[in-house]
N, C-alpha and C. Protein backbone atom coordinates (compact mmCIF):
# COMPACT_ATOMS: atom_id res chain seq x y z
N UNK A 1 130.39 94.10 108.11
CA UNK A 1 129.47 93.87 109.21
C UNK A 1 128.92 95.21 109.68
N UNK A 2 127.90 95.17 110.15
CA UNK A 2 127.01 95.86 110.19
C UNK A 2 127.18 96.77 112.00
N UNK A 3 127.26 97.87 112.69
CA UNK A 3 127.25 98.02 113.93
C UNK A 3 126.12 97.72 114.66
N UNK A 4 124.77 97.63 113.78
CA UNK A 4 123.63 96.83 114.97
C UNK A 4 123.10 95.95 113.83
N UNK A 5 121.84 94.91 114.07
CA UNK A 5 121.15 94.44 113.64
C UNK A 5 119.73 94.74 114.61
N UNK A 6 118.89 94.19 113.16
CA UNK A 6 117.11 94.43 113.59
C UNK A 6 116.87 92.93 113.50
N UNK A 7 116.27 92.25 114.43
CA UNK A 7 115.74 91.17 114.77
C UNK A 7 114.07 91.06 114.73
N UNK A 8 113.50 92.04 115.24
CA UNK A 8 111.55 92.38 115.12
C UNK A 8 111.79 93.64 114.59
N UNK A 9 110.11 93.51 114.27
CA UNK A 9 109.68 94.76 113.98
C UNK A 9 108.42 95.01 114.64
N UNK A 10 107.98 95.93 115.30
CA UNK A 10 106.25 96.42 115.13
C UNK A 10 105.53 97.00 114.34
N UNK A 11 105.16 96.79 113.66
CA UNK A 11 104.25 97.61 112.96
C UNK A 11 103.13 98.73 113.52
N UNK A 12 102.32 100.10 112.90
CA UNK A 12 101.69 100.63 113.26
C UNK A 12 100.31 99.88 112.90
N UNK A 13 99.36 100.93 114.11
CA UNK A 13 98.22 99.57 114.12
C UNK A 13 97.38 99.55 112.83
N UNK A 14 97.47 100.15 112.08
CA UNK A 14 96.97 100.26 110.17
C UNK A 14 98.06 98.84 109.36
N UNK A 15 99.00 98.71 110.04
CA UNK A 15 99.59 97.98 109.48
C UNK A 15 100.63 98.12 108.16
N UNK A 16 100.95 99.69 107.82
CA UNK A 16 101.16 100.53 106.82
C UNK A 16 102.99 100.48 106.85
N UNK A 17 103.50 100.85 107.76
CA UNK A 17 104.74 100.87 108.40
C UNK A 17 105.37 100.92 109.86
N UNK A 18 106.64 100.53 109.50
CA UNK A 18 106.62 99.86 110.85
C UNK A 18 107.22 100.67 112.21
N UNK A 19 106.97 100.98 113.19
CA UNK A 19 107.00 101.71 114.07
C UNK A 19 108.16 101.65 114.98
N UNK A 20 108.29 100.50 116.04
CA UNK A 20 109.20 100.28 116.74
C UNK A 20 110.23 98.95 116.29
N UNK A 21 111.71 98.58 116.38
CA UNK A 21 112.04 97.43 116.26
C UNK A 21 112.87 96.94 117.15
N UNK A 22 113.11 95.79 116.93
CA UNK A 22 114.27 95.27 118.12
C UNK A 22 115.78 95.20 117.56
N UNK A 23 116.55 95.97 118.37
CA UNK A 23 117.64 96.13 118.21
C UNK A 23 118.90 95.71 119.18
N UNK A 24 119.72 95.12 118.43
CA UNK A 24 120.91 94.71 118.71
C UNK A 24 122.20 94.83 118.51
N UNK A 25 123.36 95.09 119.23
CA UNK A 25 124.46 95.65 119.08
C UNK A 25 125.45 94.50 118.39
N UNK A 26 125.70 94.48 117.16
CA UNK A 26 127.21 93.28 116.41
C UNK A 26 128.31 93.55 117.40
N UNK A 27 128.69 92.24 118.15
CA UNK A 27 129.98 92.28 118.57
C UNK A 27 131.02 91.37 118.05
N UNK A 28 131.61 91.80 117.18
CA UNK A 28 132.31 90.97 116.33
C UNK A 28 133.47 90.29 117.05
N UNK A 29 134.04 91.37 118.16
CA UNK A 29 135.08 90.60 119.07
C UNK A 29 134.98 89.21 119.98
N UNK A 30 133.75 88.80 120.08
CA UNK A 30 132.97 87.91 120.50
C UNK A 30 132.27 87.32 119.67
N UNK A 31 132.10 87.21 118.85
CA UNK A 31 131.33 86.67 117.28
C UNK A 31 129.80 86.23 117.56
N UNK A 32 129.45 87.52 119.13
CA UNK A 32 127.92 87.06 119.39
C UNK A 32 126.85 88.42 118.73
N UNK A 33 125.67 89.30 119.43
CA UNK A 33 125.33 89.86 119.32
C UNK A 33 124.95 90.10 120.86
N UNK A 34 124.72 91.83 121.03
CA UNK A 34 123.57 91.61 122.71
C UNK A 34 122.64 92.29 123.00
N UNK A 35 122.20 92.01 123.69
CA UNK A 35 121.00 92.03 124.27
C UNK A 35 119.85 93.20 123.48
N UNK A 36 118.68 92.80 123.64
CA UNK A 36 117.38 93.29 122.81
C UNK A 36 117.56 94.93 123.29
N UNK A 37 117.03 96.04 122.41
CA UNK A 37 116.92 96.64 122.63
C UNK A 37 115.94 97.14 121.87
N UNK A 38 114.61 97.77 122.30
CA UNK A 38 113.55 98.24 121.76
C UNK A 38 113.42 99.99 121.52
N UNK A 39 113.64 100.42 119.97
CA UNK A 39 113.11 101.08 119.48
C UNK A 39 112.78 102.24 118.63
N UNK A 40 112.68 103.60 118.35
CA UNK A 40 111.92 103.59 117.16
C UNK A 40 112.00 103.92 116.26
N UNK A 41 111.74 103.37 114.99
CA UNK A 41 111.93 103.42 113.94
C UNK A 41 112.68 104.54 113.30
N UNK A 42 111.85 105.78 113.66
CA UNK A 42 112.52 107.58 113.63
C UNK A 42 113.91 107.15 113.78
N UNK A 43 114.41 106.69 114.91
CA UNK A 43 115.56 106.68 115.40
C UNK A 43 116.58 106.01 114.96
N UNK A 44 116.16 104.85 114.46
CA UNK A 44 117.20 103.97 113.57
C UNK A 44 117.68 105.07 112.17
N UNK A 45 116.23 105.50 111.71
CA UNK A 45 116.13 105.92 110.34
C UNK A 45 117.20 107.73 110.72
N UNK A 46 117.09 108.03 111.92
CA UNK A 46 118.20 108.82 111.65
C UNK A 46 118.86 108.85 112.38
N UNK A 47 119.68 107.68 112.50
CA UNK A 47 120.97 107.15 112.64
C UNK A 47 121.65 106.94 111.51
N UNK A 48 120.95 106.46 110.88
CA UNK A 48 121.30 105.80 109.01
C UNK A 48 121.64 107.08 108.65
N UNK A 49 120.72 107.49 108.48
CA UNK A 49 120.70 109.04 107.78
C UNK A 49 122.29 109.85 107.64
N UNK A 50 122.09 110.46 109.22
CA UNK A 50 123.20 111.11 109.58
C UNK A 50 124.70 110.45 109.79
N UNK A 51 124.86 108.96 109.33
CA UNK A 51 126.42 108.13 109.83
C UNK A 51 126.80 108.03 110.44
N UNK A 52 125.72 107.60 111.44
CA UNK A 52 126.18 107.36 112.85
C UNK A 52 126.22 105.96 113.29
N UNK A 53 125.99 105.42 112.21
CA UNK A 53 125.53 104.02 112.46
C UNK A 53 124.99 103.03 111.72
N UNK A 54 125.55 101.41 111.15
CA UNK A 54 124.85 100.92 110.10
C UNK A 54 124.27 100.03 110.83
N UNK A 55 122.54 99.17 110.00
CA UNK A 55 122.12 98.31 110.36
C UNK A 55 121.79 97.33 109.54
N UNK A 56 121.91 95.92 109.91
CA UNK A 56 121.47 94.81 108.97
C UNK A 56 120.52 94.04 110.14
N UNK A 57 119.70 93.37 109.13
CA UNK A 57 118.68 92.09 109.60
C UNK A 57 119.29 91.17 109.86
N UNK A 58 119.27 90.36 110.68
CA UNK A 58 119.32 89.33 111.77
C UNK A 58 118.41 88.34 111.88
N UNK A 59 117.83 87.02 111.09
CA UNK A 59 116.67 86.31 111.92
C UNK A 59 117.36 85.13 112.79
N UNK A 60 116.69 84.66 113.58
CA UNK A 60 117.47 83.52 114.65
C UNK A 60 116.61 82.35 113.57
N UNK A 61 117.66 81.36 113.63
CA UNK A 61 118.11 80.03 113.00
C UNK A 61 117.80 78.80 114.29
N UNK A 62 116.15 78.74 114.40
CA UNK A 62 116.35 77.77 115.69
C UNK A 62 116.82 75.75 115.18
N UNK A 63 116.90 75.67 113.67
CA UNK A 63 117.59 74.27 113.61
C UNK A 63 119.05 74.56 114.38
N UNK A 64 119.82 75.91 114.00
CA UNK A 64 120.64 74.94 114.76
C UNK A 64 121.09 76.46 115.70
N UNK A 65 120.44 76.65 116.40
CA UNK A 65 120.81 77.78 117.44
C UNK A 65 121.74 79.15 116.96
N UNK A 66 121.80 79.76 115.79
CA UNK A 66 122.51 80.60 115.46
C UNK A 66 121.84 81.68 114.88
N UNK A 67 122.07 82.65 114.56
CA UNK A 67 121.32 84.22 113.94
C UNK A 67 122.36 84.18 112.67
N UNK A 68 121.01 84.24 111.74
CA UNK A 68 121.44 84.19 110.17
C UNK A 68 121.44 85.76 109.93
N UNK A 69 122.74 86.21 109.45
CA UNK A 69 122.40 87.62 108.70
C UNK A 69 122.46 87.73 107.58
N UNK A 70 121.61 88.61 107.89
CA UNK A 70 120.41 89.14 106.65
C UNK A 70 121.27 89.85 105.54
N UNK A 71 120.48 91.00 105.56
CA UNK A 71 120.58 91.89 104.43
C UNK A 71 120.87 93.30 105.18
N UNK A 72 121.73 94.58 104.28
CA UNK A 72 121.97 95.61 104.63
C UNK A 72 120.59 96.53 104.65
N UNK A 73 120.20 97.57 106.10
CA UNK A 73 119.15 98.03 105.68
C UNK A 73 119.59 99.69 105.41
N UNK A 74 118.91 100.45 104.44
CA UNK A 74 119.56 101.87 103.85
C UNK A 74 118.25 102.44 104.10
N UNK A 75 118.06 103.64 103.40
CA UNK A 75 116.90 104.83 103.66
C UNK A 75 116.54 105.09 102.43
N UNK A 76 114.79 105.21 102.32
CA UNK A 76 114.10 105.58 101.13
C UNK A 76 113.86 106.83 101.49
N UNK A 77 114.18 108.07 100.85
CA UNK A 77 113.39 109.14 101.16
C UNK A 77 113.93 109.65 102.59
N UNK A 78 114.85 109.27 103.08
CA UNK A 78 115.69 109.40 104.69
C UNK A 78 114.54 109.02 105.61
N UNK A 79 113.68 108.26 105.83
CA UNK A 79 111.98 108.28 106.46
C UNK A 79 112.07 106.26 106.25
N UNK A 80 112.07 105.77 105.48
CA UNK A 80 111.94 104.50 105.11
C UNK A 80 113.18 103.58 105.47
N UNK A 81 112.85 102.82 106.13
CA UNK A 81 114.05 101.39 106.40
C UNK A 81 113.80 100.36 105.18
N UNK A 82 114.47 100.28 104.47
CA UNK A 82 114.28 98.84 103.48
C UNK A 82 115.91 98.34 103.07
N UNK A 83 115.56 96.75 102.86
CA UNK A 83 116.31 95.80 102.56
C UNK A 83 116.34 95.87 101.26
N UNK A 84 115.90 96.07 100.61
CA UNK A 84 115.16 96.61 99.00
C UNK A 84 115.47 97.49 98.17
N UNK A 85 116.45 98.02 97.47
CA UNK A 85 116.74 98.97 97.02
C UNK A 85 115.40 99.40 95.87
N UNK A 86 114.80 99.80 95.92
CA UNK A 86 113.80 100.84 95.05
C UNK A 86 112.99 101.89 95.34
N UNK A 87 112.49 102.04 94.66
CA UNK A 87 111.42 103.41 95.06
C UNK A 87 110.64 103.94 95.67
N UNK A 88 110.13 102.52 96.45
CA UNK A 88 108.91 102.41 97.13
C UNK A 88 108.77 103.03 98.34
N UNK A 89 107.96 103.82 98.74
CA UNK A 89 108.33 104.79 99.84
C UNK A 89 107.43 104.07 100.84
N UNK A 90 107.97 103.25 101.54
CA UNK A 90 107.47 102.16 102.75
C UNK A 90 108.59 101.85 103.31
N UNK A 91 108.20 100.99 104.26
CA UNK A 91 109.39 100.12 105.21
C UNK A 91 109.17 98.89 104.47
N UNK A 92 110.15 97.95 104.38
CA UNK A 92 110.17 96.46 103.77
C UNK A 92 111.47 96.56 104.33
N UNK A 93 111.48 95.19 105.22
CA UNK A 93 112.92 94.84 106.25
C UNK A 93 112.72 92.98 106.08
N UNK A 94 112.02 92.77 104.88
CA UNK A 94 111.68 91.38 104.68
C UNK A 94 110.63 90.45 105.78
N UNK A 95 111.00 89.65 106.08
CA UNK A 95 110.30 88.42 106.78
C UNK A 95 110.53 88.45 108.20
N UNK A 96 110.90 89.58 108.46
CA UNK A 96 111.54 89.46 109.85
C UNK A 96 110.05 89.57 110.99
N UNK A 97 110.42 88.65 111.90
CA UNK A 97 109.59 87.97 112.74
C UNK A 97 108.77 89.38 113.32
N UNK A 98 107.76 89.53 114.01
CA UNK A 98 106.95 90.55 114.63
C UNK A 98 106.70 90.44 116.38
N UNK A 99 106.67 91.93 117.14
CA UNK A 99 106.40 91.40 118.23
C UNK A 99 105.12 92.70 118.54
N UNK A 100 104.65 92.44 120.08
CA UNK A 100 103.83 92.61 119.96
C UNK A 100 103.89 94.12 121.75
């Protein structure tokens, strides 16, 4: 398990990569997650970086009220968040919902 999960993302306004996301703390002692926390991307990406901290995707499951987790997210290039292990020097965090 992961110490946070990403639930949104924002994208920049080109639409190229993604800027800010929503973040949430795994509390496994409670088998919930909490509360939203917004933001940015830089910051996740060096958290990852330096081991300070892992993150996985999170989408909410509204059939039956629960948050499905995702996938582990790692660093392309220490700059890139992806779910994706390859080359591609972008963000890809999958399908995860957008805010605004």
């Amino acid at each position: 398990m992961a110490d946070f999960c990403i639930t949104k993302v924002k994208y920049s306004e080109d639409g190229e990569h993604i800027q800010w996301v929503i973040v949430r703390e795994e509390i496994p002692a409670q088998r919930k997650i909490g509360s939203e926390r917004k933001v940015e991307r830089a910051f996740v990406a060096d958290l990852i970086r330096l081991g300070k901290a892992s993150f996985q995707t999170r989408v909410w499951n509204s059939s039956d009220s629960t948050w499905d987790t995702g996938a582990n997210i790692h660093l392309i290039d220490n700059e890139f968040l992806s779910t994706d292990r390859n080359s591609r020097k972008r963000d890809n965090l999958g399908n995860l919902p957008t805010f605004v």
